[in-house]
N, C-alpha and C. Protein backbone atom coordinates (compact mmCIF):
# COMPACT_ATOMS: atom_id res chain seq x y z
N UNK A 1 188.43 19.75 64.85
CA UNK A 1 189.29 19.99 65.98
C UNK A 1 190.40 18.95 66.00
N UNK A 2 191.54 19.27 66.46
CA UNK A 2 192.84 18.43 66.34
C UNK A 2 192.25 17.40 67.26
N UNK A 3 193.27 16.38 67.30
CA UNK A 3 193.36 15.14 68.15
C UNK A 3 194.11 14.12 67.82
N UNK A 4 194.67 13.34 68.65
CA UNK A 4 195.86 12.20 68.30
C UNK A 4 195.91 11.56 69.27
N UNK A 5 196.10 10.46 68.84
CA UNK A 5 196.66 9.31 69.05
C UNK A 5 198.23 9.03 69.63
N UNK A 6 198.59 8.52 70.59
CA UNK A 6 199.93 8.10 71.10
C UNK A 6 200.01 6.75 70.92
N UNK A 7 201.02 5.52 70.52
CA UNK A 7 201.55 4.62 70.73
C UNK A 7 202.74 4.61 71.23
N UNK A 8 203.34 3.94 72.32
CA UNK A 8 204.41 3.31 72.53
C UNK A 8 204.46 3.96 73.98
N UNK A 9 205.76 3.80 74.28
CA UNK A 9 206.43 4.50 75.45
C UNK A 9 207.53 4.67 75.58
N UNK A 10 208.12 5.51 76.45
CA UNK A 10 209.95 5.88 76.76
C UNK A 10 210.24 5.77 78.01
N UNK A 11 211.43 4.35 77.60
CA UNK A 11 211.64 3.67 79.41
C UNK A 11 212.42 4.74 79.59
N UNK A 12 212.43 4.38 81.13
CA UNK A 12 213.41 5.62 81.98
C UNK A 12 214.30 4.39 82.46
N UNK A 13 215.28 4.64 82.61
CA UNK A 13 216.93 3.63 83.44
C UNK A 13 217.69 5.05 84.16
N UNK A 14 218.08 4.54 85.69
CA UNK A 14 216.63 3.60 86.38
C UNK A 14 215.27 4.21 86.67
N UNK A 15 214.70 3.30 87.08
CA UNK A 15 213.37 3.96 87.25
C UNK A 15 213.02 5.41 87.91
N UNK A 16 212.39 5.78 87.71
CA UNK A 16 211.88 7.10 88.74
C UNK A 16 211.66 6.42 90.03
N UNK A 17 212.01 7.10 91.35
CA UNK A 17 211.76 7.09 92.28
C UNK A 17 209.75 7.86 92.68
N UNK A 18 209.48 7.23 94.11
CA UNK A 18 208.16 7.44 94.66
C UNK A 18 208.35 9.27 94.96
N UNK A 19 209.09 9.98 94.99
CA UNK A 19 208.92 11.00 94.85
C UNK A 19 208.81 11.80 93.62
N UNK A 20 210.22 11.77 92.71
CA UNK A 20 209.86 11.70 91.25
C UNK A 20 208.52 11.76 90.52
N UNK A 21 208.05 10.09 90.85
CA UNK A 21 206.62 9.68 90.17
C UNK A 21 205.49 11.05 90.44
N UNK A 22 205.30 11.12 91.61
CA UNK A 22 204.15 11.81 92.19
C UNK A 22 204.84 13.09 92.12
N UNK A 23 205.19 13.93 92.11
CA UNK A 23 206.05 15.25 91.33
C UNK A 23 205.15 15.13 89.84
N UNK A 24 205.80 14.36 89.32
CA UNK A 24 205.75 14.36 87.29
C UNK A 24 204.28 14.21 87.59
N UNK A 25 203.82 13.51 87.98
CA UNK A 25 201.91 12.94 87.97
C UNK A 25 201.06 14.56 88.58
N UNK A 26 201.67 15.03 89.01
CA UNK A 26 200.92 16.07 90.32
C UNK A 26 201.41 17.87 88.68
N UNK A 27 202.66 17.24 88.22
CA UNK A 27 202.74 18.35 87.35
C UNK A 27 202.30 18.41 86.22
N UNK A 28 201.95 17.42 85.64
CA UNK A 28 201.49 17.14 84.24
C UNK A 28 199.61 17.72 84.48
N UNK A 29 198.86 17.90 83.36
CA UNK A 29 197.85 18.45 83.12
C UNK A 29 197.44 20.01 83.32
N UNK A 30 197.12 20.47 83.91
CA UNK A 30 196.43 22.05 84.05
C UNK A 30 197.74 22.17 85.05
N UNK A 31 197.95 21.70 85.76
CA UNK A 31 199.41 22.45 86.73
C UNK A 31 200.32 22.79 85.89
N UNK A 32 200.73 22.42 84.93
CA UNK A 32 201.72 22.30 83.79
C UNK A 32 201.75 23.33 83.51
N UNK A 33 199.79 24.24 82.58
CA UNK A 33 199.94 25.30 82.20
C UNK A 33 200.55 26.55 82.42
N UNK A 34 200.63 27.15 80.98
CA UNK A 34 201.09 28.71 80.90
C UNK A 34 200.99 29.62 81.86
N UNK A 35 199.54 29.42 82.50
CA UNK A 35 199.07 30.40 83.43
C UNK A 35 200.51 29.92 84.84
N UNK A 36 200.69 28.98 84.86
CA UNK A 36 201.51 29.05 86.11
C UNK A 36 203.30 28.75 85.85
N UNK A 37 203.63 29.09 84.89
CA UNK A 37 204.99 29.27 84.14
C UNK A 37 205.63 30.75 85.40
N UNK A 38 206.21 30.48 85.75
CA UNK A 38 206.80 31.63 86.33
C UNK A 38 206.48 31.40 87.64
N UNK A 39 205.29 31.43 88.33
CA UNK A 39 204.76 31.79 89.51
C UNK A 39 205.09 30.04 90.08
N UNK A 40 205.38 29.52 89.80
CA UNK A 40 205.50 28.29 90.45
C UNK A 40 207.11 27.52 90.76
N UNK A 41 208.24 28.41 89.88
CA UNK A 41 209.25 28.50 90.38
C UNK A 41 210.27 27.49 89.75
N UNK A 42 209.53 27.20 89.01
CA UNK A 42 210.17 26.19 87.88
C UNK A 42 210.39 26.92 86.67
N UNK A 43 211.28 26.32 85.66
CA UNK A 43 212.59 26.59 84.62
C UNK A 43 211.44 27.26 83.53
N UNK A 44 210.88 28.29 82.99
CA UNK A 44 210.22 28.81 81.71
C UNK A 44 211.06 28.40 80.14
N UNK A 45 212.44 28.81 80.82
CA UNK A 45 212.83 28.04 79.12
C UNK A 45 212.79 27.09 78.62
N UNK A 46 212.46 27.12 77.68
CA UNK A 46 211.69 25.49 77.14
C UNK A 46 210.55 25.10 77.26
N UNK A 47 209.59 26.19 78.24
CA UNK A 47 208.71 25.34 78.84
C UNK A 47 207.22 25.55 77.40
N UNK A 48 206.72 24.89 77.19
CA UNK A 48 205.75 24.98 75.95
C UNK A 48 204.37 25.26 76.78
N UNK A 49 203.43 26.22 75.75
CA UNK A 49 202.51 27.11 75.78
C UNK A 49 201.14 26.26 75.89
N UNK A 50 201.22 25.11 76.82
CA UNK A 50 200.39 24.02 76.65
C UNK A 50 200.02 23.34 78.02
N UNK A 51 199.35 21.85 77.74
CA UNK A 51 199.74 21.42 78.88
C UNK A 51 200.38 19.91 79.06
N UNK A 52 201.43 19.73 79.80
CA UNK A 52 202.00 18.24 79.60
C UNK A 52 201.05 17.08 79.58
N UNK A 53 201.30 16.25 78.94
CA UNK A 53 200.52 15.09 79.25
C UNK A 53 201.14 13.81 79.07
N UNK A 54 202.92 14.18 79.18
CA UNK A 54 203.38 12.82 79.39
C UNK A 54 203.74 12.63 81.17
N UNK A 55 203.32 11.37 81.46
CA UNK A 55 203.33 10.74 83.11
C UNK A 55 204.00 9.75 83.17
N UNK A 56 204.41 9.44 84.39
CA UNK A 56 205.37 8.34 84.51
C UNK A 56 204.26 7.10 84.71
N UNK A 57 204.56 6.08 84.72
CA UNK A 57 204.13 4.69 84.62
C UNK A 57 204.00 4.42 86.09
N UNK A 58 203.18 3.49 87.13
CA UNK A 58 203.00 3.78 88.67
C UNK A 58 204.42 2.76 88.90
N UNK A 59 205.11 2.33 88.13
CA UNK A 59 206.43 1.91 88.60
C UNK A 59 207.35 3.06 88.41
N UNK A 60 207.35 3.92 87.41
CA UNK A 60 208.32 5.21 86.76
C UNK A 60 208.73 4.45 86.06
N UNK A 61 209.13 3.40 85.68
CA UNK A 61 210.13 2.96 84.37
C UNK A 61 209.92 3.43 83.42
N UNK A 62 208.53 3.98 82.96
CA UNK A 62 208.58 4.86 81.56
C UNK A 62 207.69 6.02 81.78
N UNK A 63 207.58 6.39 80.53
CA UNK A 63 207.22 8.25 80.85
C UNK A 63 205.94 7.78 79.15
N UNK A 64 204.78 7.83 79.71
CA UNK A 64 203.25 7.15 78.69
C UNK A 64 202.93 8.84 78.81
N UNK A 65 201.34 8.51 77.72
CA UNK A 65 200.69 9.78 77.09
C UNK A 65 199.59 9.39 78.33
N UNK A 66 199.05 10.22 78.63
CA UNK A 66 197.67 10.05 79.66
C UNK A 66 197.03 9.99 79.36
N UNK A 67 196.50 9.96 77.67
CA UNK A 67 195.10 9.44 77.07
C UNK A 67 194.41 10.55 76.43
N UNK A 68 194.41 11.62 76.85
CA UNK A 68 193.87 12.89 76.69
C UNK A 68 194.31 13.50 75.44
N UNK A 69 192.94 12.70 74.12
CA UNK A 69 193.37 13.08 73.01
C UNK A 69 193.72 15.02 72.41
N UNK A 70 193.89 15.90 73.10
CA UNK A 70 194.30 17.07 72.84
C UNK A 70 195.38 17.35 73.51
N UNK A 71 196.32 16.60 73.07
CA UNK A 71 197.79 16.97 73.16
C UNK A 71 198.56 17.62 72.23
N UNK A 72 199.09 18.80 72.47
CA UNK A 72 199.78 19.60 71.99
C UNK A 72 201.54 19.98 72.31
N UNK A 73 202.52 20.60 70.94
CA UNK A 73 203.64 20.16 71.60
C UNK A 73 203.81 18.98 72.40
N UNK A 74 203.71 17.78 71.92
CA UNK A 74 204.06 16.86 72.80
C UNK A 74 205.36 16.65 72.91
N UNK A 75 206.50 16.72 71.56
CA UNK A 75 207.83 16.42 71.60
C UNK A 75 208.48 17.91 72.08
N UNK A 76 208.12 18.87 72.58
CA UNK A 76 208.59 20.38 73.29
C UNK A 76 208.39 19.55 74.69
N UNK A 77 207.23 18.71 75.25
CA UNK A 77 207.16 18.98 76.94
C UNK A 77 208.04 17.37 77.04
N UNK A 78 208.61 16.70 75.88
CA UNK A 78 209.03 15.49 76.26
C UNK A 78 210.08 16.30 76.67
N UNK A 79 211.04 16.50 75.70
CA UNK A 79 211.89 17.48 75.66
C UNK A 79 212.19 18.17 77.01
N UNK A 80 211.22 19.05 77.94
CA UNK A 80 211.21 19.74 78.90
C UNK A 80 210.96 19.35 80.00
N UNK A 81 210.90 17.98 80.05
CA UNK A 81 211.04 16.62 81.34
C UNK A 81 212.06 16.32 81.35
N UNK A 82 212.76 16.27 79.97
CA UNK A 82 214.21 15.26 80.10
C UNK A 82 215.04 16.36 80.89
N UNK A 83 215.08 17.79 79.68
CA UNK A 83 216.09 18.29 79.92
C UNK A 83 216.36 19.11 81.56
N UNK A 84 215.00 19.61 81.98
CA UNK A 84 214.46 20.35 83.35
C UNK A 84 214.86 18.98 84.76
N UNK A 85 214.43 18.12 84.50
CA UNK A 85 213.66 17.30 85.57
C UNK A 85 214.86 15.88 85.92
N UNK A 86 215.01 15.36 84.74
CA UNK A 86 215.56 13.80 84.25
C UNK A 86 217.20 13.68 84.40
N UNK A 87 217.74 14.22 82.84
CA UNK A 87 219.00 13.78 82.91
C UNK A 87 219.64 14.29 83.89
N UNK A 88 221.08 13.65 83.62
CA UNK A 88 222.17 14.21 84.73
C UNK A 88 222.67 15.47 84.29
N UNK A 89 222.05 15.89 83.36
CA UNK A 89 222.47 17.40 83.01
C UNK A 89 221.34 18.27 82.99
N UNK A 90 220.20 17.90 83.96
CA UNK A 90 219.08 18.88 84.05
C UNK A 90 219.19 19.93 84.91
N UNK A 91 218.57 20.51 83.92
CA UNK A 91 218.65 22.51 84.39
C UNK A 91 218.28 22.10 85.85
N UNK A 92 217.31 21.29 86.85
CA UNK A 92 217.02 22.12 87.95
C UNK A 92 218.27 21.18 88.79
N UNK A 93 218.93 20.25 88.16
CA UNK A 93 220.32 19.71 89.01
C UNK A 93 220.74 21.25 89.36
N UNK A 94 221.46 21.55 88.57
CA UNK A 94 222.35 22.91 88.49
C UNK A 94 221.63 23.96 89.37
N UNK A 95 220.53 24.26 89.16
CA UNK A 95 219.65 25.17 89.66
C UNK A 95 219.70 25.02 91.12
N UNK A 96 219.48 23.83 91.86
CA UNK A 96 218.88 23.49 93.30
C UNK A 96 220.11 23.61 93.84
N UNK A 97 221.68 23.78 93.46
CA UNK A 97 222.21 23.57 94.45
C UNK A 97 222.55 24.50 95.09
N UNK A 98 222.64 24.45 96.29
CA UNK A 98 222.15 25.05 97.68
C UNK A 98 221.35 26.74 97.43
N UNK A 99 220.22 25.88 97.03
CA UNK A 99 219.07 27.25 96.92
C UNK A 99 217.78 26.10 96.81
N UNK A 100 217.55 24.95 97.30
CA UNK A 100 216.67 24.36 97.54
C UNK A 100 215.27 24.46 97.95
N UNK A 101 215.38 25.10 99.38
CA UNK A 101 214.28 25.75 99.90
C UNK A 101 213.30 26.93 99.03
N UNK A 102 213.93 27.47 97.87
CA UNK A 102 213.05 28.56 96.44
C UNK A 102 212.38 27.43 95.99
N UNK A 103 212.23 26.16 95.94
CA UNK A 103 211.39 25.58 94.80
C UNK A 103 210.78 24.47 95.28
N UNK A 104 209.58 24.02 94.89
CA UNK A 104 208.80 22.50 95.38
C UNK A 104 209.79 21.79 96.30
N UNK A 105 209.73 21.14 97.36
CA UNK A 105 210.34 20.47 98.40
C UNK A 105 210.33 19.03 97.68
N UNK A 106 209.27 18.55 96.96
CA UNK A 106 209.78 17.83 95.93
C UNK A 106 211.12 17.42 95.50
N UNK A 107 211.12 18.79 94.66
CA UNK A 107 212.36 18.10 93.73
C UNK A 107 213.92 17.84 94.72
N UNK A 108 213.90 18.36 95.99
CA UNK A 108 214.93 17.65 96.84
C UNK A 108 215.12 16.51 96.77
N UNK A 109 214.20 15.71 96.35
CA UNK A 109 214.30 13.68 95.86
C UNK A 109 214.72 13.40 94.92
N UNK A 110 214.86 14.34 93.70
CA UNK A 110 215.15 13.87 92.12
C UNK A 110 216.72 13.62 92.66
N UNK A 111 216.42 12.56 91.61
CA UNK A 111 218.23 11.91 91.52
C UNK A 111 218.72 12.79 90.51
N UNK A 112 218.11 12.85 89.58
CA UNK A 112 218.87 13.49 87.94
C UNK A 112 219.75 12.52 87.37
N UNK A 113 219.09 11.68 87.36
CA UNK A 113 220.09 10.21 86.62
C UNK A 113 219.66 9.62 85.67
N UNK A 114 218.61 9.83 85.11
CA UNK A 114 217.65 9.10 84.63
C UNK A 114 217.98 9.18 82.69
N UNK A 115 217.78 7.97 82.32
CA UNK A 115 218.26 7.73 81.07
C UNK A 115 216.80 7.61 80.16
N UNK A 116 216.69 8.30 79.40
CA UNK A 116 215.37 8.36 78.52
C UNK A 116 215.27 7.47 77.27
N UNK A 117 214.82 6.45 76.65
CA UNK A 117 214.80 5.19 75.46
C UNK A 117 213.72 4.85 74.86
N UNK A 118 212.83 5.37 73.74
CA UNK A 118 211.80 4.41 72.86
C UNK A 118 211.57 5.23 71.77
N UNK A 119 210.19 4.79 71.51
CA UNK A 119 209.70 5.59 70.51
C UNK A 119 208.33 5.34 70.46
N UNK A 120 207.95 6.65 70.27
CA UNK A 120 206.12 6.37 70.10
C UNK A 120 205.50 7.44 68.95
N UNK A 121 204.74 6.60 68.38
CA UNK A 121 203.85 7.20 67.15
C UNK A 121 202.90 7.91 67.58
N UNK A 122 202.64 8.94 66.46
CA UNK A 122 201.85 9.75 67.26
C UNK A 122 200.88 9.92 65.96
N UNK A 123 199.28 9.46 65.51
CA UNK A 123 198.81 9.86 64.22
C UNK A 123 197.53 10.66 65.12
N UNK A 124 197.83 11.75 63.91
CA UNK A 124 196.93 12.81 64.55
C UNK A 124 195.33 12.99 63.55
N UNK A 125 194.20 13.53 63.76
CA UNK A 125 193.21 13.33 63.39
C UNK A 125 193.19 13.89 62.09
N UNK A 126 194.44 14.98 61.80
CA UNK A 126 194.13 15.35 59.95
C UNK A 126 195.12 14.05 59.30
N UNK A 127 195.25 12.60 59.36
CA UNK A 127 196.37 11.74 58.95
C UNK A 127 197.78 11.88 59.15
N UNK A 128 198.24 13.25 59.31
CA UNK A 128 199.32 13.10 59.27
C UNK A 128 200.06 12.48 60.35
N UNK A 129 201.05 12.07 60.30
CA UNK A 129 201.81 11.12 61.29
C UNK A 129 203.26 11.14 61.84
N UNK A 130 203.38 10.91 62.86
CA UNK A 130 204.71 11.49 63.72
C UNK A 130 205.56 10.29 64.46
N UNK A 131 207.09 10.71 64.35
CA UNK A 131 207.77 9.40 65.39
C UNK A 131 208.17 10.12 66.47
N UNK A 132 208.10 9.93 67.55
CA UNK A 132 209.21 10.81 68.27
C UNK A 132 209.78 9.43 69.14
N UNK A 133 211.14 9.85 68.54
CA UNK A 133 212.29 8.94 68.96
C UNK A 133 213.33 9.24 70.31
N UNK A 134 213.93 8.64 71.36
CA UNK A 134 214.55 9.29 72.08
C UNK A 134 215.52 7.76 72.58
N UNK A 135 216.95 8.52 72.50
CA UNK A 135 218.44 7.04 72.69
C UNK A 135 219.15 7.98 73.46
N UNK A 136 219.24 7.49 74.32
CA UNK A 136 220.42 8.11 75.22
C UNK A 136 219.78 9.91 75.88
N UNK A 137 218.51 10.31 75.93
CA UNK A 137 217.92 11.61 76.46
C UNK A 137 218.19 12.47 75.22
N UNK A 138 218.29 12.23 73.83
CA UNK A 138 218.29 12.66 72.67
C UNK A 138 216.75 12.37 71.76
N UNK A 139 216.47 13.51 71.71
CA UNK A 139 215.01 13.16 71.35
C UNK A 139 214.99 13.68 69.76
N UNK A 140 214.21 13.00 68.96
CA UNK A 140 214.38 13.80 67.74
C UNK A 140 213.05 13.04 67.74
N UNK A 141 212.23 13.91 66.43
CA UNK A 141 211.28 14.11 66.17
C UNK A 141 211.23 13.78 64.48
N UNK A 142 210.65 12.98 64.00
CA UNK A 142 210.16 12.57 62.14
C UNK A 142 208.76 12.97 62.02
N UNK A 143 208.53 13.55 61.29
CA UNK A 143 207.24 13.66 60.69
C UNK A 143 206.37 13.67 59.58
N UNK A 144 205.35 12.98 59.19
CA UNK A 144 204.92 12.70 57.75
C UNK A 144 203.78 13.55 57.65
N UNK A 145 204.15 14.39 56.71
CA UNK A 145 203.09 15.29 56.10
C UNK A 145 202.58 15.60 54.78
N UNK A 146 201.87 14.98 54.67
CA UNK A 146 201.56 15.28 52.79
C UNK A 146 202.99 14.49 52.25
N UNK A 147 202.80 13.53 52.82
CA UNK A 147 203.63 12.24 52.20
C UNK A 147 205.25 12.52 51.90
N UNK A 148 205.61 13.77 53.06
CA UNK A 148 207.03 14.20 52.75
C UNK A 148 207.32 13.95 54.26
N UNK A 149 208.64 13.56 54.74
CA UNK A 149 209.43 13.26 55.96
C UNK A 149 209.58 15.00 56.13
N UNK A 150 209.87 15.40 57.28
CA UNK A 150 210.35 16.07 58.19
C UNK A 150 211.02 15.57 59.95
N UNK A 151 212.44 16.27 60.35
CA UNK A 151 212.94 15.54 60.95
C UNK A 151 213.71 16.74 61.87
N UNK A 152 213.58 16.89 63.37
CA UNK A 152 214.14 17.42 64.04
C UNK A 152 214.67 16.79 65.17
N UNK A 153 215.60 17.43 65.91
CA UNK A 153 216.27 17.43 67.24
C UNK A 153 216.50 18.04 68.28
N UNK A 154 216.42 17.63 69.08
CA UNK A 154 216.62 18.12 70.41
C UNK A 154 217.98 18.74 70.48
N UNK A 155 219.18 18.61 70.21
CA UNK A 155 220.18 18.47 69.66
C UNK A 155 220.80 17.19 69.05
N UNK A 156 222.04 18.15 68.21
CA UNK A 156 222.78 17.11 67.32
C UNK A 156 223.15 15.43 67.94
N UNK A 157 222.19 14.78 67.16
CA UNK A 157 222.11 13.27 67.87
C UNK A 157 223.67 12.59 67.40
N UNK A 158 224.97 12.41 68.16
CA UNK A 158 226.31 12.31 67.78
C UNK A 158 226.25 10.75 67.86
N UNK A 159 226.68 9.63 66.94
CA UNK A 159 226.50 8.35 66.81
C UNK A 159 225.05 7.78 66.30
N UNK A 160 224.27 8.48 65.63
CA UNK A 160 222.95 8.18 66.09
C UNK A 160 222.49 7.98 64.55
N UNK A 161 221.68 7.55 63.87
CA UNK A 161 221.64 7.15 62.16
C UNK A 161 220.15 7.28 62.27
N UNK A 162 219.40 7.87 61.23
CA UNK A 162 218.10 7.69 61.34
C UNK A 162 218.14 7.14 59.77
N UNK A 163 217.27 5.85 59.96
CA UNK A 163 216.72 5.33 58.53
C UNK A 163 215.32 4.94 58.53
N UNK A 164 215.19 4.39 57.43
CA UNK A 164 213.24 3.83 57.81
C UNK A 164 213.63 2.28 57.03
N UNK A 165 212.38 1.96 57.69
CA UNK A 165 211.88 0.69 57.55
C UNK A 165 211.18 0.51 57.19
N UNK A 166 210.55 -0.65 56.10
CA UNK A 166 209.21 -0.57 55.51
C UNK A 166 208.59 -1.83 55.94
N UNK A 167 207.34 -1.30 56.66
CA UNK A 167 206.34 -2.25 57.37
C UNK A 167 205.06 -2.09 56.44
N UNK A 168 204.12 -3.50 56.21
CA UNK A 168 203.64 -3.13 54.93
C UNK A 168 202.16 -2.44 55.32
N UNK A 169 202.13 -2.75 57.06
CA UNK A 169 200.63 -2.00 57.35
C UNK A 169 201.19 -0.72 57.93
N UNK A 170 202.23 0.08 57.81
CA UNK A 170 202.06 1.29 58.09
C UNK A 170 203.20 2.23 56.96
N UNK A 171 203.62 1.51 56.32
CA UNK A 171 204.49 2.35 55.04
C UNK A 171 205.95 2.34 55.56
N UNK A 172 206.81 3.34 55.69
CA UNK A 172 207.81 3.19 55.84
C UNK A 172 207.77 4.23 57.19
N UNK A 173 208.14 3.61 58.65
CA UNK A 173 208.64 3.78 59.37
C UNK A 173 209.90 4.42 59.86
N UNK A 174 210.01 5.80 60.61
CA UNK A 174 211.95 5.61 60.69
C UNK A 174 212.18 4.74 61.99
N UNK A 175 213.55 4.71 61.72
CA UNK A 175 214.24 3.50 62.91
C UNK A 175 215.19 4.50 63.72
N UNK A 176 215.84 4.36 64.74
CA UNK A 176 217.35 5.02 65.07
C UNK A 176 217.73 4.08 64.97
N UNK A 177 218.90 3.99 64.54
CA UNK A 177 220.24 3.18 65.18
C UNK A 177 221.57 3.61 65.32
N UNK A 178 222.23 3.09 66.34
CA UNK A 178 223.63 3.72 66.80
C UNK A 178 224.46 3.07 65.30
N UNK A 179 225.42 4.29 65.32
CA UNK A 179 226.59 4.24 64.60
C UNK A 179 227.70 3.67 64.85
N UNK A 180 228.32 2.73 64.94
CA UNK A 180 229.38 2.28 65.62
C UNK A 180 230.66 2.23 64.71
């Protein structure tokens, strides 16, 4: 049976707010699921066939794995926090305005400001191994499989360089770094 491992975390600037927090905490796990995609009044596109299990930190400054080694799509529901919930260009910004009262009384608190930054490894129980990277609410995804890189995006990361690094207890690592 699958299973993995998370390291790291992805700060949020600025932090999530006390409404925010408890929103993302109250939506992540079985609320998340498929079964309630639609009926709960929140965004389906994008939304992955699973259940979230990234949460904010009890300050919000970052967005951690909840421990719960059967995580699936994890870089689809990172993805579907930033783009739904987070940035200043999230679908339910656009969505809520003045049609508020259709959806969780919640999300009336989200700022939609929120800047997404880290990277966390992800090694899963058949070895193979994953980065998911995110600079500026640009998330891209590396992956090592049968000793070959694979590498996606959220969209086209514009300034953004992916290289690796070689660390000698984990092989070669990728890095981002801005292009200047």
């Amino acid at each position: 049976m699958y299973s993995a491992r998370f390291d790291g975390r992805f700060e949020v600037s600025p932090p999530l707010n006390a409404d925010e927090i408890e929103f993302l905490r109250g939506f992540a796990g079985p609320a998340s699921g498929p079964h309630n995609a639609g009926r709960d009044g929140l965004p389906s596109r994008g939304r992955p066939l699973s259940w979230c299990q990234w949460v904010p930190t009890a300050d919000g400054s970052a967005l951690v794995w909840d421990g719960d080694e059967h995580f699936f799509r994890h870089t689809e529901w990172l993805a579907y926090l930033v783009q739904t919930f987070l940035s200043p260009r999230a679908r339910m910004r656009r969505v809520l305005r003045g049609r508020r009262d259709k959806f969780p009384a919640a999300l009336s608190h989200f700022t939609f400001d929120h800047v997404v930054d880290g990277v966390v490894s992800v090694h899963s129980s058949s070895g193979d191994e994953e980065w998911i990277m995110v600079r500026d609410n640009v998330i891209q995804s590396v992956s090592r499989v049968n000793d070959r890189l694979r590498s996606e995006a959220t969209r086209r990361p514009q300034g953004v360089c992916l290289s690796g690094i070689l660390r000698p207890d984990h092989g070669t690592v990728p890095e981002v770094s801005r292009v200047l």
